[in-house]
N, C-alpha and C. Protein backbone atom coordinates (compact mmCIF):
# COMPACT_ATOMS: atom_id res chain seq x y z
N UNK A 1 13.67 -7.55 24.68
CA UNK A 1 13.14 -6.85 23.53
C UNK A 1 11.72 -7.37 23.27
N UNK A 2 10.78 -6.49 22.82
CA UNK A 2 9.77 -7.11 22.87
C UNK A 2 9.04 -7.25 21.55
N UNK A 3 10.03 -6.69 20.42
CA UNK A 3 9.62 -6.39 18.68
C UNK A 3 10.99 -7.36 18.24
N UNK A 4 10.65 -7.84 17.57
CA UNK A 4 11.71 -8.75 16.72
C UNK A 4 11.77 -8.23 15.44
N UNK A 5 10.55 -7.66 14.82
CA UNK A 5 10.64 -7.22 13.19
C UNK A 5 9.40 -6.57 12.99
N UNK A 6 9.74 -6.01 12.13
CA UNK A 6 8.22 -5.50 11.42
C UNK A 6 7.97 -6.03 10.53
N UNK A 7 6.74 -7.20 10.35
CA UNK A 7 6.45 -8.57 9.23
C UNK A 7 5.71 -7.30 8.00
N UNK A 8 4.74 -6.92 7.98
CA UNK A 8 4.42 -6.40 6.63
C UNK A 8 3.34 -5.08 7.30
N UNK A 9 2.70 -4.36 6.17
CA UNK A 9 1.86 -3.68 6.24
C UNK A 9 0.52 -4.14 5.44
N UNK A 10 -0.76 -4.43 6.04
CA UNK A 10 -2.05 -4.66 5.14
C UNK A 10 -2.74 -3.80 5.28
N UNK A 11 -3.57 -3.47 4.00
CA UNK A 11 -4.10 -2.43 3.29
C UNK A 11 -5.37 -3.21 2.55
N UNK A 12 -6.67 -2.93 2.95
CA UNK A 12 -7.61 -3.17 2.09
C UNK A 12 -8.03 -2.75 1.25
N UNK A 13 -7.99 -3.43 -0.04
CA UNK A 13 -8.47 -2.50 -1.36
C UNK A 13 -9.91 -3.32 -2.03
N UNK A 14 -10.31 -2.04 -2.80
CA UNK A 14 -11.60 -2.69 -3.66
C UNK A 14 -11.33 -3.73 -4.85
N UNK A 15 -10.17 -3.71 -5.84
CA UNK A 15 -9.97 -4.52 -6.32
C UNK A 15 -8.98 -4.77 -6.67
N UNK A 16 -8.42 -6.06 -5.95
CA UNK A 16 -7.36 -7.07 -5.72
C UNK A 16 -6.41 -6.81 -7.07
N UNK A 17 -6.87 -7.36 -8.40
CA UNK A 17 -5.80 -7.39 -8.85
C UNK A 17 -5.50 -5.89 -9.35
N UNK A 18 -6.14 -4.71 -9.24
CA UNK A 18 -5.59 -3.18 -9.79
C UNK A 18 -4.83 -2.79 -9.16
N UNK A 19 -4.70 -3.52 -7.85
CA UNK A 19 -3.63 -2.81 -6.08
C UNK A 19 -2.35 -3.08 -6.58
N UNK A 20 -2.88 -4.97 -6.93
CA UNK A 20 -1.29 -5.78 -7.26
C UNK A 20 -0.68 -5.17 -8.20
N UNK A 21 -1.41 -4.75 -9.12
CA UNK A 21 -0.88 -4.13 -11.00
C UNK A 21 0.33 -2.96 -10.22
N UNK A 22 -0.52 -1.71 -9.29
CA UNK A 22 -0.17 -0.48 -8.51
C UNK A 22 1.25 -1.00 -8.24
N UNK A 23 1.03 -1.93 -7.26
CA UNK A 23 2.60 -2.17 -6.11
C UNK A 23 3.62 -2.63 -7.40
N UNK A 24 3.38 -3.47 -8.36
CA UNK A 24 4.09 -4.21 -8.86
C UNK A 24 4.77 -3.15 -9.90
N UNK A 25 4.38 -1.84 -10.24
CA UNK A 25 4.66 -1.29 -10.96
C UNK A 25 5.51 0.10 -10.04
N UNK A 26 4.96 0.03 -9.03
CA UNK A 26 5.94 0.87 -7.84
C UNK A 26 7.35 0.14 -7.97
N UNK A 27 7.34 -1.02 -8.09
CA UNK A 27 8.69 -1.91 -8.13
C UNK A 27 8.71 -3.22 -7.42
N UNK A 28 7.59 -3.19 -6.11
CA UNK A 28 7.28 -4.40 -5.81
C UNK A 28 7.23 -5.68 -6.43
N UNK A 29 7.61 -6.74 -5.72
CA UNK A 29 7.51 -8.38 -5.99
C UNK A 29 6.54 -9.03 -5.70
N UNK A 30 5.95 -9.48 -6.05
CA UNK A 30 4.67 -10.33 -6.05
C UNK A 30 5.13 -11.69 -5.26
N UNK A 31 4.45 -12.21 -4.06
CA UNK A 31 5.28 -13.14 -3.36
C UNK A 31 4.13 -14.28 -3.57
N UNK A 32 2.76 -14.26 -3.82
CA UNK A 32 1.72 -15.45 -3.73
C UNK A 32 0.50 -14.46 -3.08
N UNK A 33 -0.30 -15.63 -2.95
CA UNK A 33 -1.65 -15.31 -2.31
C UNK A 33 -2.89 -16.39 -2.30
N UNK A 34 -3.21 -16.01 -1.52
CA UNK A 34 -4.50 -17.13 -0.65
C UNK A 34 -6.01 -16.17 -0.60
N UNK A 35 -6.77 -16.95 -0.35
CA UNK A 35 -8.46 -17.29 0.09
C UNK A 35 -8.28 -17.34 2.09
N UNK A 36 -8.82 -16.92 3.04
CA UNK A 36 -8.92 -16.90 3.78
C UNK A 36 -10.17 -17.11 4.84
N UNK A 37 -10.32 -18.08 5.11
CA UNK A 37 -12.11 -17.96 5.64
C UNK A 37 -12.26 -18.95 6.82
N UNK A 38 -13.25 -19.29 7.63
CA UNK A 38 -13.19 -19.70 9.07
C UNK A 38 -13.30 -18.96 10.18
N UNK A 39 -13.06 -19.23 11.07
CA UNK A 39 -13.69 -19.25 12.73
C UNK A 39 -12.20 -18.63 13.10
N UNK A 40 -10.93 -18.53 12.58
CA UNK A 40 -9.79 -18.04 12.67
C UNK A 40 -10.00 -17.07 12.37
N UNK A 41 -10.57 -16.99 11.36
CA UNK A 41 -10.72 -15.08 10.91
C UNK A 41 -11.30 -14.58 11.14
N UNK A 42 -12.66 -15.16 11.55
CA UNK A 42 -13.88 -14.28 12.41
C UNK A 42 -13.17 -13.97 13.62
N UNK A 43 -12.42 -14.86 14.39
CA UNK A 43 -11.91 -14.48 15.75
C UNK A 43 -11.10 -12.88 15.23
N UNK A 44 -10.09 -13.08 14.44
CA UNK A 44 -8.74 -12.36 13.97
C UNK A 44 -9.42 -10.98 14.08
N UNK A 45 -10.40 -10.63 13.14
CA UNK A 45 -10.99 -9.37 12.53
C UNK A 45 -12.45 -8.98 12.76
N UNK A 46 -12.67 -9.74 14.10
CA UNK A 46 -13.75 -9.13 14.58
C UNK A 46 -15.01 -9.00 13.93
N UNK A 47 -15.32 -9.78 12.80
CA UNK A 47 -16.39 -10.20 11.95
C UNK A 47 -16.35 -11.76 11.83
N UNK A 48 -18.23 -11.99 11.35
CA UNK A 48 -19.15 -13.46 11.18
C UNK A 48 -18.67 -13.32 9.73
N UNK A 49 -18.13 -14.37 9.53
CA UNK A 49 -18.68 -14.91 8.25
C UNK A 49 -17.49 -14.30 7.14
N UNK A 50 -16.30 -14.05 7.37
CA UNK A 50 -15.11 -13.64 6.66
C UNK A 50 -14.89 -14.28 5.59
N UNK A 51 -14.44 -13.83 4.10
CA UNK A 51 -13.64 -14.81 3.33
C UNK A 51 -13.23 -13.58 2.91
N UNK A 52 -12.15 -13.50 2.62
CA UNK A 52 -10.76 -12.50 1.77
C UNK A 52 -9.77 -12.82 0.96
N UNK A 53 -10.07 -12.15 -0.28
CA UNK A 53 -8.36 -12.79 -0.81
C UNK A 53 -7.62 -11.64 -0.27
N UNK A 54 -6.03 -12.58 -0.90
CA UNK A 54 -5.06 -11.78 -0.03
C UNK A 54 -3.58 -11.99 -0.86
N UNK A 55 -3.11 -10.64 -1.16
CA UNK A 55 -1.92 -10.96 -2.23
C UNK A 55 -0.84 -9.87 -1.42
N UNK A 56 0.63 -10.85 -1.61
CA UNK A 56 1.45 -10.68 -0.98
C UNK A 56 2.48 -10.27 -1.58
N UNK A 57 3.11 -9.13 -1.25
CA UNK A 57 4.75 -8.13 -2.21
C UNK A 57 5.64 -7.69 -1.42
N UNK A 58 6.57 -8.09 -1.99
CA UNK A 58 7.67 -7.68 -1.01
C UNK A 58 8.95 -6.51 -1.96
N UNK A 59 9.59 -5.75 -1.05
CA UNK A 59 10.66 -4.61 -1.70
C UNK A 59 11.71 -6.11 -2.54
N UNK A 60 12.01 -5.56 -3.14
CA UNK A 60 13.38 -5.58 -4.33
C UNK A 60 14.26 -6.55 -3.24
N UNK A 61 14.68 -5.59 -1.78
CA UNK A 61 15.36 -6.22 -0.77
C UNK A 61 15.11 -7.17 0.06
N UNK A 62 13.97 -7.59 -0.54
CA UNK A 62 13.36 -8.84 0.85
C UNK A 62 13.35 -8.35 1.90
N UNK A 63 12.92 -6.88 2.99
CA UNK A 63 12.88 -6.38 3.96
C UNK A 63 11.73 -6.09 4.21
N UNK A 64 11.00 -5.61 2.90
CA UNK A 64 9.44 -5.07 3.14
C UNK A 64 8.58 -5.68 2.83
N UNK A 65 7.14 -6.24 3.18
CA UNK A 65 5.93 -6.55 2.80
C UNK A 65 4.83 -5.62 2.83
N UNK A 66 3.84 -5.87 1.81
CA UNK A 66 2.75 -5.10 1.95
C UNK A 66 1.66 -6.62 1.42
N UNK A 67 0.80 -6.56 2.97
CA UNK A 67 -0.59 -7.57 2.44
C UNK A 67 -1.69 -6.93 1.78
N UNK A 68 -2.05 -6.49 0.29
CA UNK A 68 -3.02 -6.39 0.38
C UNK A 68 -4.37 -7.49 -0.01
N UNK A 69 -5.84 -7.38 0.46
CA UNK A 69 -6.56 -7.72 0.90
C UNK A 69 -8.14 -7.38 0.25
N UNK A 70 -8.76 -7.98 -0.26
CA UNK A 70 -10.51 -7.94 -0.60
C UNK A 70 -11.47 -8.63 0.32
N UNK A 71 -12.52 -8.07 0.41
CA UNK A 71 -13.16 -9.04 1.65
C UNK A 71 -14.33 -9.46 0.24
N UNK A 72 -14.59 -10.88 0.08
CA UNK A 72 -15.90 -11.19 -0.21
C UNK A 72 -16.88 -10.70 -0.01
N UNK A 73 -16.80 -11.49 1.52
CA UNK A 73 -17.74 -11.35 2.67
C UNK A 73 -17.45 -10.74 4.01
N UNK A 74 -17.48 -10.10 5.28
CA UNK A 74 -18.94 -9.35 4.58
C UNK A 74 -18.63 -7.91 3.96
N UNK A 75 -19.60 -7.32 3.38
CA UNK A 75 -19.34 -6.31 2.71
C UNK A 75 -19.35 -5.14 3.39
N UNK A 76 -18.48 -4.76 2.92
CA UNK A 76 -18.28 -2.88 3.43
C UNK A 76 -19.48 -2.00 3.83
N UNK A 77 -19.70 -1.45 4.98
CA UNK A 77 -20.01 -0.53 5.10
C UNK A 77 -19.64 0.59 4.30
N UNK A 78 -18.75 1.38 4.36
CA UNK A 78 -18.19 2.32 3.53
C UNK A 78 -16.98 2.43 2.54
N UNK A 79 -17.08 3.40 1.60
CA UNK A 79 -16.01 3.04 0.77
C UNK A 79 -14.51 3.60 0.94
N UNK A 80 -13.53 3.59 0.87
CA UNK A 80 -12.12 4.02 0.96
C UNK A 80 -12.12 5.40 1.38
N UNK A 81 -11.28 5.72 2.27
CA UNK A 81 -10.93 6.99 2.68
C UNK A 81 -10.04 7.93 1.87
N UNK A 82 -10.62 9.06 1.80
CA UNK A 82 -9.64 9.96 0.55
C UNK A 82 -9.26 11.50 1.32
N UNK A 83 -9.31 11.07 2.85
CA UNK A 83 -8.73 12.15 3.63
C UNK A 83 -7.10 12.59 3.30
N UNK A 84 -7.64 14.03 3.78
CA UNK A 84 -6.09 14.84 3.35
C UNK A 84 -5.11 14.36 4.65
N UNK A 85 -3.63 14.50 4.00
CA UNK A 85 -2.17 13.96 4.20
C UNK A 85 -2.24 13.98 6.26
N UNK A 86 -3.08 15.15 6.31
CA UNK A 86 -2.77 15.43 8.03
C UNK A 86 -4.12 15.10 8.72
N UNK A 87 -4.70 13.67 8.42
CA UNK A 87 -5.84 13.41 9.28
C UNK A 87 -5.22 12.63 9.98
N UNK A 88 -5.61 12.52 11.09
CA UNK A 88 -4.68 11.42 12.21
C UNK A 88 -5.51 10.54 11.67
N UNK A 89 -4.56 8.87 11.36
CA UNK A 89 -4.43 7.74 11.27
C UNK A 89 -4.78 7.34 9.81
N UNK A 90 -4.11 8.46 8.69
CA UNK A 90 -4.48 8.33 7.38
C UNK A 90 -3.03 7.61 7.10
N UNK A 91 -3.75 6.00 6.28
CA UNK A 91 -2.49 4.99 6.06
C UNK A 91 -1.50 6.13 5.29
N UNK A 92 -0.67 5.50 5.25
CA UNK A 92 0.85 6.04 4.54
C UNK A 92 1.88 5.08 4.54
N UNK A 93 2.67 5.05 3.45
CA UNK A 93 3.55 3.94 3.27
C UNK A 93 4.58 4.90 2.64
N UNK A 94 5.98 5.10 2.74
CA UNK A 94 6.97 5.69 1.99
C UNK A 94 8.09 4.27 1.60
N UNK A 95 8.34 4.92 0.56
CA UNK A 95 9.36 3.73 -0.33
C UNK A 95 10.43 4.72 -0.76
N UNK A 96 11.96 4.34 -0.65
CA UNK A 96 12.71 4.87 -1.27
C UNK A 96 13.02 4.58 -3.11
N UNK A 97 12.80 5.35 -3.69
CA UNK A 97 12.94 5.19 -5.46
C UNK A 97 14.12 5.17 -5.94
N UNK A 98 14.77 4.78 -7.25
CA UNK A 98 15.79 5.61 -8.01
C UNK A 98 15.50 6.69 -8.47
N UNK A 99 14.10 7.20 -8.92
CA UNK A 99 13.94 8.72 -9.86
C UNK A 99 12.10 8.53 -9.78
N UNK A 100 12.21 9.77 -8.77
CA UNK A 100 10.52 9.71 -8.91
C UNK A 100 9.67 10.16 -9.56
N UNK A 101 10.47 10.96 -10.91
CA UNK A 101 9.64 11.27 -12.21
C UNK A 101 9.47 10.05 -12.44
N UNK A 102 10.25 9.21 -12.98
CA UNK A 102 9.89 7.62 -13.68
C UNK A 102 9.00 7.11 -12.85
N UNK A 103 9.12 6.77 -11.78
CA UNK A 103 8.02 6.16 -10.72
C UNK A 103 6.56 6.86 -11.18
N UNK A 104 6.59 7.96 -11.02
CA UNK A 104 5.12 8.95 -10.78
C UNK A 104 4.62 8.72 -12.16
N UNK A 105 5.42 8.45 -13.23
CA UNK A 105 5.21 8.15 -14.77
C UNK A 105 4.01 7.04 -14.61
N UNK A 106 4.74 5.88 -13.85
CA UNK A 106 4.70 4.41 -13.96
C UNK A 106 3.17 4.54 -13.28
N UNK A 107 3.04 4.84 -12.28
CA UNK A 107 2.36 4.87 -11.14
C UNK A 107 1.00 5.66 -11.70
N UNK A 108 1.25 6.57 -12.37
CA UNK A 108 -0.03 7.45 -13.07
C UNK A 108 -1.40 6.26 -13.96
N UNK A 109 0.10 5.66 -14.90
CA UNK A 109 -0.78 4.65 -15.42
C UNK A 109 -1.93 3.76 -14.72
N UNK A 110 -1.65 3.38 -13.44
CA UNK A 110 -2.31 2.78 -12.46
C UNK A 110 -3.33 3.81 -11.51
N UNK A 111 -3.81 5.04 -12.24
CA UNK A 111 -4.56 5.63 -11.47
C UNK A 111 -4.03 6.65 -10.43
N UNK A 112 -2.56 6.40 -9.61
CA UNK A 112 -1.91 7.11 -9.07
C UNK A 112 -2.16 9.08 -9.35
N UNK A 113 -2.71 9.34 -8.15
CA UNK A 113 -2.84 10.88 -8.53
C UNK A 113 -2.15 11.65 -7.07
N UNK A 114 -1.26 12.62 -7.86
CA UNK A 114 0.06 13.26 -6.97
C UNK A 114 -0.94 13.88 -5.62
N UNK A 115 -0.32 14.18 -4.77
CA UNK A 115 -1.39 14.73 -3.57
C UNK A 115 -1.22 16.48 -3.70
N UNK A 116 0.67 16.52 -3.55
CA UNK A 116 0.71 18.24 -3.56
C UNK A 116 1.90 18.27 -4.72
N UNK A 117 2.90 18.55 -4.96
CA UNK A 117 3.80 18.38 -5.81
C UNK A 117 5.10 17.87 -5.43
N UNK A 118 6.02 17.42 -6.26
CA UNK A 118 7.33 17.05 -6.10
C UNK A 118 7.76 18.15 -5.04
N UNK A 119 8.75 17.73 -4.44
CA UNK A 119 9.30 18.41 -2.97
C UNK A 119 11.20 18.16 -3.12
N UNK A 120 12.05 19.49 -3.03
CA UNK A 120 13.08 18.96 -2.56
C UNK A 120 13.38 19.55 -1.54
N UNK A 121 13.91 18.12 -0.56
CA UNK A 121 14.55 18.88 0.57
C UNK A 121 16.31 18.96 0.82
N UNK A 122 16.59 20.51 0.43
CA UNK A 122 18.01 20.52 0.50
C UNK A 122 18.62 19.72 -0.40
N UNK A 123 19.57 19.64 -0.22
CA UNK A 123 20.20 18.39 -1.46
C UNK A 123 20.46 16.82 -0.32
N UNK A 124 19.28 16.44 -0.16
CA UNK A 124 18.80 15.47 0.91
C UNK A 124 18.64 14.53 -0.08
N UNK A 125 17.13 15.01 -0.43
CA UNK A 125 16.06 13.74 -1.00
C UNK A 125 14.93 15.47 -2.07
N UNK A 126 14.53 14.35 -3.34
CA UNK A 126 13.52 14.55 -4.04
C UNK A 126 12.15 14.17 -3.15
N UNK A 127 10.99 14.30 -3.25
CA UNK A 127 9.72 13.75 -2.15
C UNK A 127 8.20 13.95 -2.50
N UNK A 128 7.76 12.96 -2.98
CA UNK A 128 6.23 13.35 -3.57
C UNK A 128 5.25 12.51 -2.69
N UNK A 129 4.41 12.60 -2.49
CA UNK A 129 3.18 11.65 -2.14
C UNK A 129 2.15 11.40 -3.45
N UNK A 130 1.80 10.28 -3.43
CA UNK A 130 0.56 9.77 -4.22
C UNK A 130 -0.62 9.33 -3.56
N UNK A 131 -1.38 9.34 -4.04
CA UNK A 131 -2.74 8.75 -3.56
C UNK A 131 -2.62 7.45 -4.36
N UNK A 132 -2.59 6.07 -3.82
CA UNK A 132 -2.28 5.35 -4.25
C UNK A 132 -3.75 3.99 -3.87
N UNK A 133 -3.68 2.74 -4.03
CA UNK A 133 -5.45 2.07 -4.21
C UNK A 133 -5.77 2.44 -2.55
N UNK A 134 -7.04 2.33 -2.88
CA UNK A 134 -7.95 2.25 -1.44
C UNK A 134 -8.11 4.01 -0.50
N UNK A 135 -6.98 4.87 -1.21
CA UNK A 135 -7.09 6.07 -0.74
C UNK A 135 -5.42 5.91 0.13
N UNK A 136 -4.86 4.73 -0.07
CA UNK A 136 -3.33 4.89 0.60
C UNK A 136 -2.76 5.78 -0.16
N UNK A 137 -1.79 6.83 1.07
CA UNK A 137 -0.69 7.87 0.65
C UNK A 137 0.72 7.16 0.51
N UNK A 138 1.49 7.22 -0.48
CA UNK A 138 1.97 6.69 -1.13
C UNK A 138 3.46 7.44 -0.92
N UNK A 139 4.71 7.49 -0.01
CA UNK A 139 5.30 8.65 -0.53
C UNK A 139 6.65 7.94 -1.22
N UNK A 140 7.01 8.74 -1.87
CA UNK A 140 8.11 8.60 -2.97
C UNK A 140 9.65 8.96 -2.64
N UNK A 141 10.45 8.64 -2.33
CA UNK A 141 11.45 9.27 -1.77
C UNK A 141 12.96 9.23 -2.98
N UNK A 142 13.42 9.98 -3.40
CA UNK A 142 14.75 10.00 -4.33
C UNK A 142 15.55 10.62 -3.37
N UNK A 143 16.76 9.48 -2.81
CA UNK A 143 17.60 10.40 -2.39
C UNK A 143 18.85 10.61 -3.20
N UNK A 144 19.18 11.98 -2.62
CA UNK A 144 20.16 13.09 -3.96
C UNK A 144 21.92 12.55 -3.47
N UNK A 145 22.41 12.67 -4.31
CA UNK A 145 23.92 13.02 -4.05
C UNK A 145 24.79 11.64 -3.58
């Protein structure tokens, strides 16, 4: 076998603690976070002169992580991508919910803006996407029955 697990997903955002406020109110756990800087990270990410914070959440279940990430240094070329749902290699993260009116409630507060509308499929699952920090698609999943 050559995958043992899938450790987390990182996502760079413009500001660190509005991402954390986002996830933590999706339902996420707040696990810690660090400063990152050195000749390790210049190697890692292909840039001189790196420093990043970096805050760490995990699902309810201890199965999922999401790293997100600020760079100090160096600074962005450009700002967050706000491409539509079907651009190849537009991030996306889906989370299963209890009720994704309450979620989309929660989530609004934090800036969260719906992409197309609530979706049901069959008596499957409820299904929304959000635009969630940095321009991440966000999807929402209620399953029914």
């Amino acid at each position: 076998m050559t995958i043992r697990r899938m450790d987390h997903v990182g996502v760079v955002v413009e500001d660190l603690a509005a991402a954390v406020a986002f996830f933590v109110a999706l339902g996420m756990e707040p696990e810690g976070g660090t400063t990152v800087e050195g000749a390790w990270v210049d190697q890692l990410v292909g840039l001189d002169g790196v420093r990043a914070d970096l805050a760490f959440l995990r699902t309810p279940d201890g199965h999922g992580r999401v790293e997100l990430s600020t760079f100090q240094r160096p600074v962005a070329a450009a700002g967050a991508p706000k491409a539509p749902v079907n651009v190849p290699g537009i991030p996306r993260l889906t989370f299963v919910v209890d009720a994704v009116d309450d979620v989309l409630g929660r989530l609004r507060a934090h800036g969260a803006e719906l992409v197309g509308e609530v979706a049901r499929y069959e008596d499957y699952c409820r299904y929304a996407y959000v635009r969630g920090p940095a321009g991440v698609i966000i999807g929402l999943v209620e399953e029914l029955g």
